[in-house]
PDB file of N, CA and C in Angstrom:
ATOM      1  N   UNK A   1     -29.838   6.430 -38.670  1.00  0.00           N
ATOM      2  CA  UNK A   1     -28.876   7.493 -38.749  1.00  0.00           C
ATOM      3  C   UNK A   1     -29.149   8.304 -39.996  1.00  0.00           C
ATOM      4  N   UNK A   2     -28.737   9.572 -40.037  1.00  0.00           N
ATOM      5  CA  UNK A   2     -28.610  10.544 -41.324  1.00  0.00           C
ATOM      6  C   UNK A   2     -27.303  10.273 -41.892  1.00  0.00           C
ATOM      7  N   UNK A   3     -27.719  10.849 -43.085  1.00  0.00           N
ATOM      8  CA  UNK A   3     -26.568   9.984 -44.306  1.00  0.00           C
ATOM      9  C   UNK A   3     -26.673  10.911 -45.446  1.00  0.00           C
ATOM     10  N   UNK A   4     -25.102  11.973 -45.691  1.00  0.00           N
ATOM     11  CA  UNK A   4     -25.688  12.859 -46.788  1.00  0.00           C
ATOM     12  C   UNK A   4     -24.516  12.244 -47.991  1.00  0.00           C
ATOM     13  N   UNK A   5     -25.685  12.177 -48.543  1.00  0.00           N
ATOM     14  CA  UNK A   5     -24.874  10.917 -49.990  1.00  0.00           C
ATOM     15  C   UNK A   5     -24.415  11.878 -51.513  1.00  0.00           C
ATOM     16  N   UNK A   6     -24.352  11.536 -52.436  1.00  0.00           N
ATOM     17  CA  UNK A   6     -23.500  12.274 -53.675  1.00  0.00           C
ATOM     18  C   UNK A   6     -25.220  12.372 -54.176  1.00  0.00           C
ATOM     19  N   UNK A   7     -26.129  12.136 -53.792  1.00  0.00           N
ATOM     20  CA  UNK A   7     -27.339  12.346 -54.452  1.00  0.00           C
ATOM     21  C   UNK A   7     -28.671  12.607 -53.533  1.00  0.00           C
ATOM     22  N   UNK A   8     -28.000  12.952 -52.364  1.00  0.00           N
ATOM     23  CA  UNK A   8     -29.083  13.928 -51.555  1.00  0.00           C
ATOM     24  C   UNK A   8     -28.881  13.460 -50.475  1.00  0.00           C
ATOM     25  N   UNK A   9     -29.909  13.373 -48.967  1.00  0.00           N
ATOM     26  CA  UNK A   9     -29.826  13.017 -47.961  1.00  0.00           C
ATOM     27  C   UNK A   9     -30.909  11.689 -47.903  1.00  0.00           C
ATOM     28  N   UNK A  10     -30.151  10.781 -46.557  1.00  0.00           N
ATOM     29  CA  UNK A  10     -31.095   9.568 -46.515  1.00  0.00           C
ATOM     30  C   UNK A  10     -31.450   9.284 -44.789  1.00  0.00           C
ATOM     31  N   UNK A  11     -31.806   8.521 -44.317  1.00  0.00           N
ATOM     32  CA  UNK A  11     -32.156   7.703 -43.291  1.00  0.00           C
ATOM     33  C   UNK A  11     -31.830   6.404 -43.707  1.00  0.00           C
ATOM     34  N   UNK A  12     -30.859   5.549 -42.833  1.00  0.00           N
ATOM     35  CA  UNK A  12     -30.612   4.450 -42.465  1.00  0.00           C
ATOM     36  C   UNK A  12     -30.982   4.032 -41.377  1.00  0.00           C
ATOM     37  N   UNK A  13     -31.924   3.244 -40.828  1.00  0.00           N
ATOM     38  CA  UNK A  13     -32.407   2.664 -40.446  1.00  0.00           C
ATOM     39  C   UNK A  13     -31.996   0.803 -40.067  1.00  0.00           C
ATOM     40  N   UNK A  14     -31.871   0.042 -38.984  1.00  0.00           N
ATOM     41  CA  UNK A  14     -31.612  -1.020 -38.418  1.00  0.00           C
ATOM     42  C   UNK A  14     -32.350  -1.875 -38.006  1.00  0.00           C
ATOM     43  N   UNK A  15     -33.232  -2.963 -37.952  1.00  0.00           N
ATOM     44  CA  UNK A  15     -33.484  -3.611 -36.781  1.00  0.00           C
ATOM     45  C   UNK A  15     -33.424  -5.118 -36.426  1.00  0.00           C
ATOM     46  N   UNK A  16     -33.503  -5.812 -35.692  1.00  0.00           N
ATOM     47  CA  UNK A  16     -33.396  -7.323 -35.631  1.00  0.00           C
ATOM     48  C   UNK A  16     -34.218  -8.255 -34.721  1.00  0.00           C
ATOM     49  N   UNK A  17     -34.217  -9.245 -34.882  1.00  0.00           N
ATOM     50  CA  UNK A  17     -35.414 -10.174 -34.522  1.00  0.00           C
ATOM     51  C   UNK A  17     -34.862 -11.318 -34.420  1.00  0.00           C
ATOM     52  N   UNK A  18     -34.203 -11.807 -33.033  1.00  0.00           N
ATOM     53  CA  UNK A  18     -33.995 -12.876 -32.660  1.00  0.00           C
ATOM     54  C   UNK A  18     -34.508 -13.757 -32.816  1.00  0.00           C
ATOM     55  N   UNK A  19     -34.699 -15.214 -33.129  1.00  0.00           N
ATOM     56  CA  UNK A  19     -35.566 -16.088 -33.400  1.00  0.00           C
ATOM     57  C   UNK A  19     -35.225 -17.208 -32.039  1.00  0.00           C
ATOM     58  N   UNK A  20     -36.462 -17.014 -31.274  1.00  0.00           N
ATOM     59  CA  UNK A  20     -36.240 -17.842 -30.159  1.00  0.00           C
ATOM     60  C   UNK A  20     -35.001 -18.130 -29.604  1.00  0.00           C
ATOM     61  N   UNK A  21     -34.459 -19.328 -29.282  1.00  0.00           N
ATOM     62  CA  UNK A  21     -33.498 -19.399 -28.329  1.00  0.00           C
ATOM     63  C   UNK A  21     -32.534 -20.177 -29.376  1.00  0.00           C
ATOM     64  N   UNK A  22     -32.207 -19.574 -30.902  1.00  0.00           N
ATOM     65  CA  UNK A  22     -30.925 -19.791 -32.000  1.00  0.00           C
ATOM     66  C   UNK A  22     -30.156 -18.763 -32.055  1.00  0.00           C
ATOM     67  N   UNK A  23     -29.516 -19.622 -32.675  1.00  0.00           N
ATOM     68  CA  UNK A  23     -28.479 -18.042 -32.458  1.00  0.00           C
ATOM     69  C   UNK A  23     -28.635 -17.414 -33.897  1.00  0.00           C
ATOM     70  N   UNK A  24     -29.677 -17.605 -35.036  1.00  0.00           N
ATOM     71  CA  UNK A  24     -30.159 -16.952 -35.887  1.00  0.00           C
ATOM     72  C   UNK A  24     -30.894 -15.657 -35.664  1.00  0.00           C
ATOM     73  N   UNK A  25     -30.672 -14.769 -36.348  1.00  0.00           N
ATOM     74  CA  UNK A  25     -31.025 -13.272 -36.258  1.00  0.00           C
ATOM     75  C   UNK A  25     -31.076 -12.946 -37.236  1.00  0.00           C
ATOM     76  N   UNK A  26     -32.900 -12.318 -37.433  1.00  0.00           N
ATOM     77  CA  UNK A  26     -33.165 -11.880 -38.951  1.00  0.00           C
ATOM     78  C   UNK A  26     -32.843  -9.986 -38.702  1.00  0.00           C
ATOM     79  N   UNK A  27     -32.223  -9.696 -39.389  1.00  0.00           N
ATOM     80  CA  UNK A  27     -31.941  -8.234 -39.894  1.00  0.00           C
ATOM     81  C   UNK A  27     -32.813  -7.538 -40.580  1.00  0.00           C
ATOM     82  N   UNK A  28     -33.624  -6.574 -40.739  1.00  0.00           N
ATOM     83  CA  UNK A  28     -33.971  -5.288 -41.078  1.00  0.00           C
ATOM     84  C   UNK A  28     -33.129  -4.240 -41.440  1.00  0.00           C
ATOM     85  N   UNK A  29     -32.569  -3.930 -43.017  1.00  0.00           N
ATOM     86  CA  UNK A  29     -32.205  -2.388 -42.807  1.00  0.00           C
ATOM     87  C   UNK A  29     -33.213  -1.664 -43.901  1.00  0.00           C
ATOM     88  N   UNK A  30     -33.155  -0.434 -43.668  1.00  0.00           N
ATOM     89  CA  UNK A  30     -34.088   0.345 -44.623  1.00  0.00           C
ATOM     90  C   UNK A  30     -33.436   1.457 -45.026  1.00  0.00           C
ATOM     91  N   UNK A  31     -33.801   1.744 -46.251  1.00  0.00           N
ATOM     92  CA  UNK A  31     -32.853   2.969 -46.614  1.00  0.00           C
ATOM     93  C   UNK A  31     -34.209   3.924 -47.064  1.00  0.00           C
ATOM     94  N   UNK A  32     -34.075   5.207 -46.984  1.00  0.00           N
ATOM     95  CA  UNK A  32     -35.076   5.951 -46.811  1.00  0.00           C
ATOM     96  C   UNK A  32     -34.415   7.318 -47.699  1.00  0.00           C
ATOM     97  N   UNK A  33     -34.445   7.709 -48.899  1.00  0.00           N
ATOM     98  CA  UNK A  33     -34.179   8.898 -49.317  1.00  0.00           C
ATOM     99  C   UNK A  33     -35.018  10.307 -48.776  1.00  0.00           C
ATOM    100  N   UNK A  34     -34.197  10.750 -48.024  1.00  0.00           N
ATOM    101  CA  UNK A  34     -35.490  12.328 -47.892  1.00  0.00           C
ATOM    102  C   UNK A  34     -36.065  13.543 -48.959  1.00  0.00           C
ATOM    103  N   UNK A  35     -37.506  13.527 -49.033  1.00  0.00           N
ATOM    104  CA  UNK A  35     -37.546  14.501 -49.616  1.00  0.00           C
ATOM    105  C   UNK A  35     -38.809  15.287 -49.066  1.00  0.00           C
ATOM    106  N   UNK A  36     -38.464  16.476 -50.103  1.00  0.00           N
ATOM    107  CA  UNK A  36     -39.892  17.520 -49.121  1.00  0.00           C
ATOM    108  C   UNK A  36     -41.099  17.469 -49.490  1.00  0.00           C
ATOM    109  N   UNK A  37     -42.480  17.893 -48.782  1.00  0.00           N
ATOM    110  CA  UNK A  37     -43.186  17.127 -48.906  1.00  0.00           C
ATOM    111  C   UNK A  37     -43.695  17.635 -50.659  1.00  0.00           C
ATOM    112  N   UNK A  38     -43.404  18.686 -51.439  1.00  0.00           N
ATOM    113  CA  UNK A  38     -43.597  19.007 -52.639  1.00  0.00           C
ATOM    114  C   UNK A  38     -42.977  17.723 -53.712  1.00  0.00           C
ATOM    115  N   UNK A  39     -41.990  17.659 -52.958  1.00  0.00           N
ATOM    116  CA  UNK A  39     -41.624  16.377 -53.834  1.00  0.00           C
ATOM    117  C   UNK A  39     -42.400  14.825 -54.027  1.00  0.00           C
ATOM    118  N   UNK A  40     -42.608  15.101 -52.897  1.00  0.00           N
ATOM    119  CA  UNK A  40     -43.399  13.467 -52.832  1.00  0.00           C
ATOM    120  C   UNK A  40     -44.491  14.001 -53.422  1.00  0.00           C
ATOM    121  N   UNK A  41     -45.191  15.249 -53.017  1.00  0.00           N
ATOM    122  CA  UNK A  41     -46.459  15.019 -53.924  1.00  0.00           C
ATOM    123  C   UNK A  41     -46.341  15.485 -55.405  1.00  0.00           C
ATOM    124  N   UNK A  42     -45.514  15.598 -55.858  1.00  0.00           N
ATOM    125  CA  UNK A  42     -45.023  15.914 -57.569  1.00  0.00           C
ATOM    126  C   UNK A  42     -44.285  14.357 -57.693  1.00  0.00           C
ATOM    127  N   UNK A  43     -43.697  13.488 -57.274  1.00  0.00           N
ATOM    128  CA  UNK A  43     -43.392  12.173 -57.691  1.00  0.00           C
ATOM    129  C   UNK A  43     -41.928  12.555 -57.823  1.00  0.00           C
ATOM    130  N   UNK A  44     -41.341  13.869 -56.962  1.00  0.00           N
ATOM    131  CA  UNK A  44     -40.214  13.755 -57.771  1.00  0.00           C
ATOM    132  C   UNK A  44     -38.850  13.152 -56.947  1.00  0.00           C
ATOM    133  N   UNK A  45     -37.603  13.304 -57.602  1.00  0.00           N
ATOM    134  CA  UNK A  45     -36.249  13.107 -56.724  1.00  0.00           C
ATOM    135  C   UNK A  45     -36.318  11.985 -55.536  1.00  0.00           C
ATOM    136  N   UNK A  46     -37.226  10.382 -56.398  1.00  0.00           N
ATOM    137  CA  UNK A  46     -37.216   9.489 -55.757  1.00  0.00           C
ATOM    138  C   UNK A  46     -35.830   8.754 -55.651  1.00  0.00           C
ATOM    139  N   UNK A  47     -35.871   7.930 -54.708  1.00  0.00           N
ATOM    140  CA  UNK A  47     -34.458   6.913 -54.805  1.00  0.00           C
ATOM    141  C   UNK A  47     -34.727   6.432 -55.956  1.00  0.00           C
ATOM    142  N   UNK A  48     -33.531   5.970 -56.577  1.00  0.00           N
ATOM    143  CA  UNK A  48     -33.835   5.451 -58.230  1.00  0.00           C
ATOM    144  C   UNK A  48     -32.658   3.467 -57.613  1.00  0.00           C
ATOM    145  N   UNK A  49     -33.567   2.760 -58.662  1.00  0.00           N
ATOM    146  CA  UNK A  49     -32.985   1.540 -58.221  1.00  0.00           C
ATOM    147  C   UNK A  49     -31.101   1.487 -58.228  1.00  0.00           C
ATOM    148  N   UNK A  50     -30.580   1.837 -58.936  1.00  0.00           N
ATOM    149  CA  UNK A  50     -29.018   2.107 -58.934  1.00  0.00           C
ATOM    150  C   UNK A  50     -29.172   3.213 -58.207  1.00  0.00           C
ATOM    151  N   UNK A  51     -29.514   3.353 -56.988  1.00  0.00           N
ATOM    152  CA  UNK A  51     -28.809   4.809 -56.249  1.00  0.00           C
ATOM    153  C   UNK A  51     -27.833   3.986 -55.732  1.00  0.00           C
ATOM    154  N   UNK A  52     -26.501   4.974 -55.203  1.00  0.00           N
ATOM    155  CA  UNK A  52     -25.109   4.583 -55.158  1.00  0.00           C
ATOM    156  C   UNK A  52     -24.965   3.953 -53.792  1.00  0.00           C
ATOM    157  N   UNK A  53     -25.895   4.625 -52.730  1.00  0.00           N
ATOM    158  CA  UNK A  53     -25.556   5.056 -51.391  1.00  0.00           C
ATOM    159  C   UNK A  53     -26.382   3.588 -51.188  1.00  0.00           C
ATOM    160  N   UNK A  54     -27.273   3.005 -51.474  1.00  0.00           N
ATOM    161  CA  UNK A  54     -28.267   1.865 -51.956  1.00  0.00           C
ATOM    162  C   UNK A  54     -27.492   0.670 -52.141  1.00  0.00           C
ATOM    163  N   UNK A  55     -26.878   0.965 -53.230  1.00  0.00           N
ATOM    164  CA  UNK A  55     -25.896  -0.498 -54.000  1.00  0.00           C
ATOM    165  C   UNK A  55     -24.616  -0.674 -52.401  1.00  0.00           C
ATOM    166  N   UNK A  56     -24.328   0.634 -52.345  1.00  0.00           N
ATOM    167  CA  UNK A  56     -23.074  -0.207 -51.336  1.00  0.00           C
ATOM    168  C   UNK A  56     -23.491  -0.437 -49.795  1.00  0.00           C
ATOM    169  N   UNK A  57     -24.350  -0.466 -49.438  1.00  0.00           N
ATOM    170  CA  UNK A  57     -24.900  -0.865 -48.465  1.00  0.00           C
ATOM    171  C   UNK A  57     -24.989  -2.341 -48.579  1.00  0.00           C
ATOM    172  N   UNK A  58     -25.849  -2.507 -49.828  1.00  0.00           N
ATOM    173  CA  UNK A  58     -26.433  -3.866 -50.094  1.00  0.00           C
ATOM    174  C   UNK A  58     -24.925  -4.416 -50.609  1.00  0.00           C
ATOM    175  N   UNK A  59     -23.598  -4.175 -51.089  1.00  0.00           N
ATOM    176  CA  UNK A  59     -22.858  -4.788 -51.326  1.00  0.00           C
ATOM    177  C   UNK A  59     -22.004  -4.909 -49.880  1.00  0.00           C
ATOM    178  N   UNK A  60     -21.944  -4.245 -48.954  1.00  0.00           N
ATOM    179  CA  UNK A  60     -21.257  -4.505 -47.965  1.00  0.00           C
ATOM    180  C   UNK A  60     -22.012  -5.852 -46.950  1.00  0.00           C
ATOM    181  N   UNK A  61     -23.200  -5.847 -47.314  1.00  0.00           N
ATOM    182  CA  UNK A  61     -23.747  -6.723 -46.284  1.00  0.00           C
ATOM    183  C   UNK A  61     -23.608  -8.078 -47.139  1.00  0.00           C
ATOM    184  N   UNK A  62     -23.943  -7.936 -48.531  1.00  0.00           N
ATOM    185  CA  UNK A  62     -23.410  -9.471 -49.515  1.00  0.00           C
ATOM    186  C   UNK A  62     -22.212  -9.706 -49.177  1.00  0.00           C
ATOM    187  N   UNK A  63     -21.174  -9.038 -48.912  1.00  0.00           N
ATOM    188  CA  UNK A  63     -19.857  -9.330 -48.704  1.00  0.00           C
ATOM    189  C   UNK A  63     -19.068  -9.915 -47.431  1.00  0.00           C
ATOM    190  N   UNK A  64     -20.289  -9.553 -46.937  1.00  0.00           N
ATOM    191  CA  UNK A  64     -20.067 -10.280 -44.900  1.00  0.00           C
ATOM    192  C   UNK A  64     -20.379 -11.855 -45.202  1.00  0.00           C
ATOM    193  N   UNK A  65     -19.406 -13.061 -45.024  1.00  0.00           N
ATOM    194  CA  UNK A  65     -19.569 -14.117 -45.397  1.00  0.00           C
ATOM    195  C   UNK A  65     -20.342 -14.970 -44.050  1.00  0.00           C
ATOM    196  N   UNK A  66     -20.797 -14.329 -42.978  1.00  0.00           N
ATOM    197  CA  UNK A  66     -21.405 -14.490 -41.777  1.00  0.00           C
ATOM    198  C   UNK A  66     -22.898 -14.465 -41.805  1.00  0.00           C
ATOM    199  N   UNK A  67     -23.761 -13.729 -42.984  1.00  0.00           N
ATOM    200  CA  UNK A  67     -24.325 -13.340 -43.454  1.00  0.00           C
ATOM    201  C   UNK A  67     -25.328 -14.737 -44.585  1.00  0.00           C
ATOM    202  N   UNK A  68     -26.118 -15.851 -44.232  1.00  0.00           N
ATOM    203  CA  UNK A  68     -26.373 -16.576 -45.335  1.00  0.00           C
ATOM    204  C   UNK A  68     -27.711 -16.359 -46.122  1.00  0.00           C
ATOM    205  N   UNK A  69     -28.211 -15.383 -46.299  1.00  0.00           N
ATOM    206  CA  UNK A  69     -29.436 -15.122 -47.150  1.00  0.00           C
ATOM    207  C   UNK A  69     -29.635 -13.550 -46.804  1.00  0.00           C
ATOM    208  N   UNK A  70     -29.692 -13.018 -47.981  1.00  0.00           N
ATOM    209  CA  UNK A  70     -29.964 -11.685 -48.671  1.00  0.00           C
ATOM    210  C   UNK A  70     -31.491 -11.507 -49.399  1.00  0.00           C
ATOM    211  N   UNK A  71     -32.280 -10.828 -48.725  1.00  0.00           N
ATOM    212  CA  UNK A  71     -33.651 -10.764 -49.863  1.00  0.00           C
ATOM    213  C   UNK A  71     -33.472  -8.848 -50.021  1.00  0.00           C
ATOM    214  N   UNK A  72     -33.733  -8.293 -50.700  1.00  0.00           N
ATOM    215  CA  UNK A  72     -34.110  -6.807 -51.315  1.00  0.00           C
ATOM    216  C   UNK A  72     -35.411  -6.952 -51.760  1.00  0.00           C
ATOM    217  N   UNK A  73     -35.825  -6.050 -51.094  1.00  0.00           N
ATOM    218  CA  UNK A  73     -37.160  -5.050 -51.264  1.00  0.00           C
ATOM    219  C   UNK A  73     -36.852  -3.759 -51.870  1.00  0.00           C
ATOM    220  N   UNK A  74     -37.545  -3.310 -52.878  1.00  0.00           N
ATOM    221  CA  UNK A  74     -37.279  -2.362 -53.489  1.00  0.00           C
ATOM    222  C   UNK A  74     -38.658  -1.951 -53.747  1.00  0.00           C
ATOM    223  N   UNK A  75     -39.107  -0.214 -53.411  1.00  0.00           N
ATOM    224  CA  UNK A  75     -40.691  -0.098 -53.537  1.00  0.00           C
ATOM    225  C   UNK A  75     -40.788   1.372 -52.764  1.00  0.00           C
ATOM    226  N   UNK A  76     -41.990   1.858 -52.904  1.00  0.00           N
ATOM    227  CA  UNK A  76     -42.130   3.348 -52.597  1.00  0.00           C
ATOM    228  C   UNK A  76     -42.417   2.891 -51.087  1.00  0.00           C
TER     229      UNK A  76
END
């Protein structure tokens, strides 16, 4: 989905991966800041590790007690 945040626009992104016949399901989300392509090739107006739209994503899904392991990837 598009997502226009207090610090630009993003892509949220979903996906999941059943694991055989458990009822465990590994999650995928990705957060994707947009920028144009001048930007990417100048390095600029990257997601920065405290972006806001970032933290509460990742705090809403820590907060789902249904939820037992959290890993973050953070990276261009």
């Amino acid at each position: 989905m598009e997502v226009e945040g207090e610090r630009g626009a993003y892509v949220v992104g979903a996906s999941a991966d059943a694991a055989g016949s458990t009822a465990a399901v590994d999650w995928i989300v990705q957060v994707h800041k947009r920028r144009s392509l001048t930007e990417r090739l100048l390095g600029r107006n990257r997601m920065a590790a405290e972006d806001p739209l970032f933290a509460l994503i990742e705090r809403l899904v820590r907060a789902d007690h249904r939820i037992v392991q959290v890993s973050v990837e953070k990276g261009a």
